[in-house]
C-alpha atoms as a PDB file:
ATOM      1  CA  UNK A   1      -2.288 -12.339   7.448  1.00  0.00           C
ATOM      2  CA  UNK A   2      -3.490 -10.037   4.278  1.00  0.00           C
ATOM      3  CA  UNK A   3      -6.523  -9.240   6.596  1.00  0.00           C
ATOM      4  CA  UNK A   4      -4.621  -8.941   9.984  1.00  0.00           C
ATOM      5  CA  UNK A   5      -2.715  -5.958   7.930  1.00  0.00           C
ATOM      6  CA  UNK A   6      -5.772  -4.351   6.313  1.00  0.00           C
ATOM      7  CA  UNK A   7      -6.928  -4.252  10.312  1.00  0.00           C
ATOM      8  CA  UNK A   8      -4.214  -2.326  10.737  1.00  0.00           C
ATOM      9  CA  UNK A   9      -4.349  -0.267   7.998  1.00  0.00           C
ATOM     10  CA  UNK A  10      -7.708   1.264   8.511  1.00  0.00           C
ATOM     11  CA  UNK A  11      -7.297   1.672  12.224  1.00  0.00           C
ATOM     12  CA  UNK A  12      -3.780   3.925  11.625  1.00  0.00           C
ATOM     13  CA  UNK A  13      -5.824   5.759   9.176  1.00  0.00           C
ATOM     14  CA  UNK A  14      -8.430   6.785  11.284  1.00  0.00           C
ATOM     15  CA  UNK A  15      -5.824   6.765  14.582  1.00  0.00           C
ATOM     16  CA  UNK A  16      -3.726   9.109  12.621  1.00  0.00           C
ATOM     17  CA  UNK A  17      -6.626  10.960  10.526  1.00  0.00           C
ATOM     18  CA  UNK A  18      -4.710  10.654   7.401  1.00  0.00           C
ATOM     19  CA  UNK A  19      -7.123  11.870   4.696  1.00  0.00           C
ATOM     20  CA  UNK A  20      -5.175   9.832   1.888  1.00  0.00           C
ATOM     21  CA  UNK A  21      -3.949   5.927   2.789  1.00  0.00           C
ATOM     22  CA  UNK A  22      -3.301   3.983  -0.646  1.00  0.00           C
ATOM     23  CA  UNK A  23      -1.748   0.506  -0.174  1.00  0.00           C
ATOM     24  CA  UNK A  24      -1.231  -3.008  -1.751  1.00  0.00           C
ATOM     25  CA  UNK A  25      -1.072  -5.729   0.487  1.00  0.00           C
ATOM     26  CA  UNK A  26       0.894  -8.430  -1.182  1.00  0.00           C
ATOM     27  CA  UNK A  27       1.588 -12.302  -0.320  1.00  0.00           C
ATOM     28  CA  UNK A  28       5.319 -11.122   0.851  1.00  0.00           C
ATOM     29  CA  UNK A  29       5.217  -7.804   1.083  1.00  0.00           C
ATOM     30  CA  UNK A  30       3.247  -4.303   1.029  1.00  0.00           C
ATOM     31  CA  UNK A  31       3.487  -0.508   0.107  1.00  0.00           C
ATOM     32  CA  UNK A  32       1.747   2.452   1.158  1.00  0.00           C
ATOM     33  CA  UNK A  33       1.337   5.837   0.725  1.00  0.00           C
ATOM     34  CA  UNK A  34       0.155   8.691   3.074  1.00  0.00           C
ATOM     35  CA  UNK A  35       0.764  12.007   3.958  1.00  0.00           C
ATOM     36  CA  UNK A  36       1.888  12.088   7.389  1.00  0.00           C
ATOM     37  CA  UNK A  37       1.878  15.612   9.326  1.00  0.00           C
ATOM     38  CA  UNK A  38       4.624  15.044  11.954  1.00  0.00           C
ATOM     39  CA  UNK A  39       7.381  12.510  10.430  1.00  0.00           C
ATOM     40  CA  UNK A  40       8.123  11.619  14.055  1.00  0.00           C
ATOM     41  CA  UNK A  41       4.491   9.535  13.663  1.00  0.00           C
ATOM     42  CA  UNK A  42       6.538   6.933  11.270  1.00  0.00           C
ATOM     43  CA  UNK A  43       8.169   5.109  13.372  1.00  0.00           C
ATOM     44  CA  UNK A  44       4.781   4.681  15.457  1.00  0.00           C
ATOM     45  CA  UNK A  45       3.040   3.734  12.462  1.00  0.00           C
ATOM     46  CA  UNK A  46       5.560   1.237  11.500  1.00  0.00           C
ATOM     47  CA  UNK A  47       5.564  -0.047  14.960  1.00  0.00           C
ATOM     48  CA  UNK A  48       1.378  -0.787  14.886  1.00  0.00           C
ATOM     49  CA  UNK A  49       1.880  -2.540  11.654  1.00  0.00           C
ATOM     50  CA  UNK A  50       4.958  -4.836  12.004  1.00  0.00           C
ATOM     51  CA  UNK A  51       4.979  -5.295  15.644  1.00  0.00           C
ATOM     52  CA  UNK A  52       1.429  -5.483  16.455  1.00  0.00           C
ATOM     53  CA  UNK A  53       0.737  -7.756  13.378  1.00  0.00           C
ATOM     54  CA  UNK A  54       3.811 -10.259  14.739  1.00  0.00           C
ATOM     55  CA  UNK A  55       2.214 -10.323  18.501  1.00  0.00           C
ATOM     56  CA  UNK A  56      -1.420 -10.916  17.634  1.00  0.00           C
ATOM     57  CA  UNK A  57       0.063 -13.808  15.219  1.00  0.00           C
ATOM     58  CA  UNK A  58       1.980 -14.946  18.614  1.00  0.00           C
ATOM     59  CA  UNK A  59       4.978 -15.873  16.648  1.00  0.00           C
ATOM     60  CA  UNK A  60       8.053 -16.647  18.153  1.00  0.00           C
ATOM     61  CA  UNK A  61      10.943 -16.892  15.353  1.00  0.00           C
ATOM     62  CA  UNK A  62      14.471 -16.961  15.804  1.00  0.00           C
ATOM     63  CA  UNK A  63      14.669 -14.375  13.107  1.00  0.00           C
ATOM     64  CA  UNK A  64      12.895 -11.445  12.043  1.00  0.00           C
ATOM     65  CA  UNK A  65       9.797 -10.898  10.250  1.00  0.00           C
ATOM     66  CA  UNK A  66       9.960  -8.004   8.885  1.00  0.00           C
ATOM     67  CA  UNK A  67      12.797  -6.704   7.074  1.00  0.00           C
ATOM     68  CA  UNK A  68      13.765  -2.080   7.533  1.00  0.00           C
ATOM     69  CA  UNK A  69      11.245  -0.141   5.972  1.00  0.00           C
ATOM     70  CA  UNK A  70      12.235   2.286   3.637  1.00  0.00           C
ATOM     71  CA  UNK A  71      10.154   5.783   3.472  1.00  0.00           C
ATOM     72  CA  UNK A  72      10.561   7.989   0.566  1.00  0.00           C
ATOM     73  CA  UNK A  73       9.235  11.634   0.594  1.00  0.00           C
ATOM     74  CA  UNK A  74       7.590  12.668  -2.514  1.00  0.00           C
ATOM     75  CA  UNK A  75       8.339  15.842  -3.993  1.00  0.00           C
ATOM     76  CA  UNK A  76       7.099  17.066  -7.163  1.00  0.00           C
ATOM     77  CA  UNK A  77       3.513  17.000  -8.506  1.00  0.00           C
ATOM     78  CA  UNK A  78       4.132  14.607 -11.162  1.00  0.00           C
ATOM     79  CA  UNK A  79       5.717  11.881  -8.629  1.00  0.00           C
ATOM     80  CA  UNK A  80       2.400  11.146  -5.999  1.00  0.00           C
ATOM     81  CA  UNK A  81       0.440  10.217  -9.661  1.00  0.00           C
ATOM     82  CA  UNK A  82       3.540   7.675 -10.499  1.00  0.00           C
ATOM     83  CA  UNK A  83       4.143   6.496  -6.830  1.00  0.00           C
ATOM     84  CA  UNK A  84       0.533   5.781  -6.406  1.00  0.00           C
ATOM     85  CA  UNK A  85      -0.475   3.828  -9.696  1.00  0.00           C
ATOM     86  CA  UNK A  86       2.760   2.325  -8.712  1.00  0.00           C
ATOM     87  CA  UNK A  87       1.118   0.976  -5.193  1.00  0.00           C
ATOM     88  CA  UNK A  88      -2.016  -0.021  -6.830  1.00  0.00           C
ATOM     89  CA  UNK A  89      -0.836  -1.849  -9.762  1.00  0.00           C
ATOM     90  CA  UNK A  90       1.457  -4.278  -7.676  1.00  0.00           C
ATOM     91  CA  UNK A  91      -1.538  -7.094  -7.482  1.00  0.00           C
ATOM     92  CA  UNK A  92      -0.897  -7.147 -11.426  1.00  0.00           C
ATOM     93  CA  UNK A  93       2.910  -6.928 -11.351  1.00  0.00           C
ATOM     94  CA  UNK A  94       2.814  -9.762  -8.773  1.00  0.00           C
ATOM     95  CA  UNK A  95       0.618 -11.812 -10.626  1.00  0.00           C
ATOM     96  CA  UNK A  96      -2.331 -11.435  -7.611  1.00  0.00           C
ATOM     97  CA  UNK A  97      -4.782 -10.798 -10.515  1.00  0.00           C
ATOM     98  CA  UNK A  98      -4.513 -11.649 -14.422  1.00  0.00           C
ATOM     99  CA  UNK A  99      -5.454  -8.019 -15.511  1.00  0.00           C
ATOM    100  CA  UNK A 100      -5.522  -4.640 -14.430  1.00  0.00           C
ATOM    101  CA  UNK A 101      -9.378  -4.871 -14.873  1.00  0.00           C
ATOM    102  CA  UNK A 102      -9.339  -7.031 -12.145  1.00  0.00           C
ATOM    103  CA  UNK A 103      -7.561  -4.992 -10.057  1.00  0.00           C
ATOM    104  CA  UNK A 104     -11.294  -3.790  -9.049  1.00  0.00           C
ATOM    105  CA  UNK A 105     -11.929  -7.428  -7.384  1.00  0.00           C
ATOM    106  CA  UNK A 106      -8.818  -7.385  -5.191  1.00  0.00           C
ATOM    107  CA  UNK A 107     -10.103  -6.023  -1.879  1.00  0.00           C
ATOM    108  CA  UNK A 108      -6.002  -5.766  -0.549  1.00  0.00           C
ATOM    109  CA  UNK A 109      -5.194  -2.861  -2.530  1.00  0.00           C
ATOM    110  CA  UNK A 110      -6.774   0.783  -2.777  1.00  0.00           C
ATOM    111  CA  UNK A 111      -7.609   0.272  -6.668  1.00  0.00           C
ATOM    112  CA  UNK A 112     -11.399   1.147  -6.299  1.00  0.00           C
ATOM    113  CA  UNK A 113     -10.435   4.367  -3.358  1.00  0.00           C
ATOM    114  CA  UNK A 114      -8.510   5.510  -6.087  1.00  0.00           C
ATOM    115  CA  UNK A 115     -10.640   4.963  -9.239  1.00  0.00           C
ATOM    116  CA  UNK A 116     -13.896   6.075  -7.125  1.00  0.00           C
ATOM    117  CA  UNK A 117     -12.418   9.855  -6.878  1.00  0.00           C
ATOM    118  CA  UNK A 118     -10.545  10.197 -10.040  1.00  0.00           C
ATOM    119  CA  UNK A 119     -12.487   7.891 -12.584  1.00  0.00           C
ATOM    120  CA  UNK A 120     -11.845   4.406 -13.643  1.00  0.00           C
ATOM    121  CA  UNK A 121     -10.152   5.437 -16.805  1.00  0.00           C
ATOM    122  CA  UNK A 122      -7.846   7.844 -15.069  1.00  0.00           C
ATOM    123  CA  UNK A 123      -6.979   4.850 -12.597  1.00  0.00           C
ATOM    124  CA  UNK A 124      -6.267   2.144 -15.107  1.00  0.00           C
ATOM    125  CA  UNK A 125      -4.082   5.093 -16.991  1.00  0.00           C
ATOM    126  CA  UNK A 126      -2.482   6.386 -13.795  1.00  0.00           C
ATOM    127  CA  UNK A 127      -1.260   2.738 -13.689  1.00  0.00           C
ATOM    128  CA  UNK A 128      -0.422   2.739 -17.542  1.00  0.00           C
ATOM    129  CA  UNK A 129       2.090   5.518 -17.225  1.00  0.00           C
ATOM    130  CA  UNK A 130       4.132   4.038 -14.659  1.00  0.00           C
ATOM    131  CA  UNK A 131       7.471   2.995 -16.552  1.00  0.00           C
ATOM    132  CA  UNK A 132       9.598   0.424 -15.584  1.00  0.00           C
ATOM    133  CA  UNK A 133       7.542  -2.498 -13.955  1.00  0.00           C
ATOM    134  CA  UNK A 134       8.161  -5.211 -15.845  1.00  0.00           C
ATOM    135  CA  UNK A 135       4.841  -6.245 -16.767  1.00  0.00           C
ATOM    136  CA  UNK A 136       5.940  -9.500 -19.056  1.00  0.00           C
END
């Protein structure tokens, strides 16, 4: 399913021709971040992932599969920097990968995007100065 929704990902990003798409797909859940220029495109994203993803698997479940979304707007310069080494450090929080180094080898998660245009350093540190994620 990881690589049904990294499908998905790429083609909204290029459907949508949003310049900045940073994600983490995890085993039970995922984040992303984007800049979208009309906020009525949302809902159509959400709709490619979640209910395209749940046809192509052809599942038929007496319950749902995927929970409300919740969308945040991010306002300040500081926040995008703390939202996004947020996203990209959930493989570590989650236990996906044993260090942030390898971070890099996890191909469900825009780590390397990220550390290719600012620097490695200023990745792993982006990550660093998140507070609160319960690393232990």
């Amino acid at each position: 399913m990881k690589s049904l929704l990294l499908d998905k990902f790429y083609i909204i990003k290029g459907k949508y021709n949003l310049n900045e798409f940073i994600f983490a797909i995890l085993n039970n859940h995922y984040h992303f971040y984007t800049f979208i220029k009309n906020g009525a495109d949302l809902p159509k994203i959400m709709q490619l992932i979640n209910g395209k993803i749940s046809k192509e698997l052809n599942l038929n479940l007496d319950y749902r599969l995927w929970d409300v979304y919740y969308d945040r707007i991010v306002g300040n310069d500081k926040t995008p920097d703390k939202v996004i080494g947020y996203i990209i450090a959930n493989p570590y929080k989650h236990r996906l990968v044993k260090s942030l180094e390898a971070l890099k080898d996890y191909k469900y998660c825009s780590f390397n995007e990220v550390a290719e245009k600012l620097g490695y350093e200023a990745a792993i540190e982006m990550i660093s100065n998140v507070e609160n994620l319960n690393w232990e």
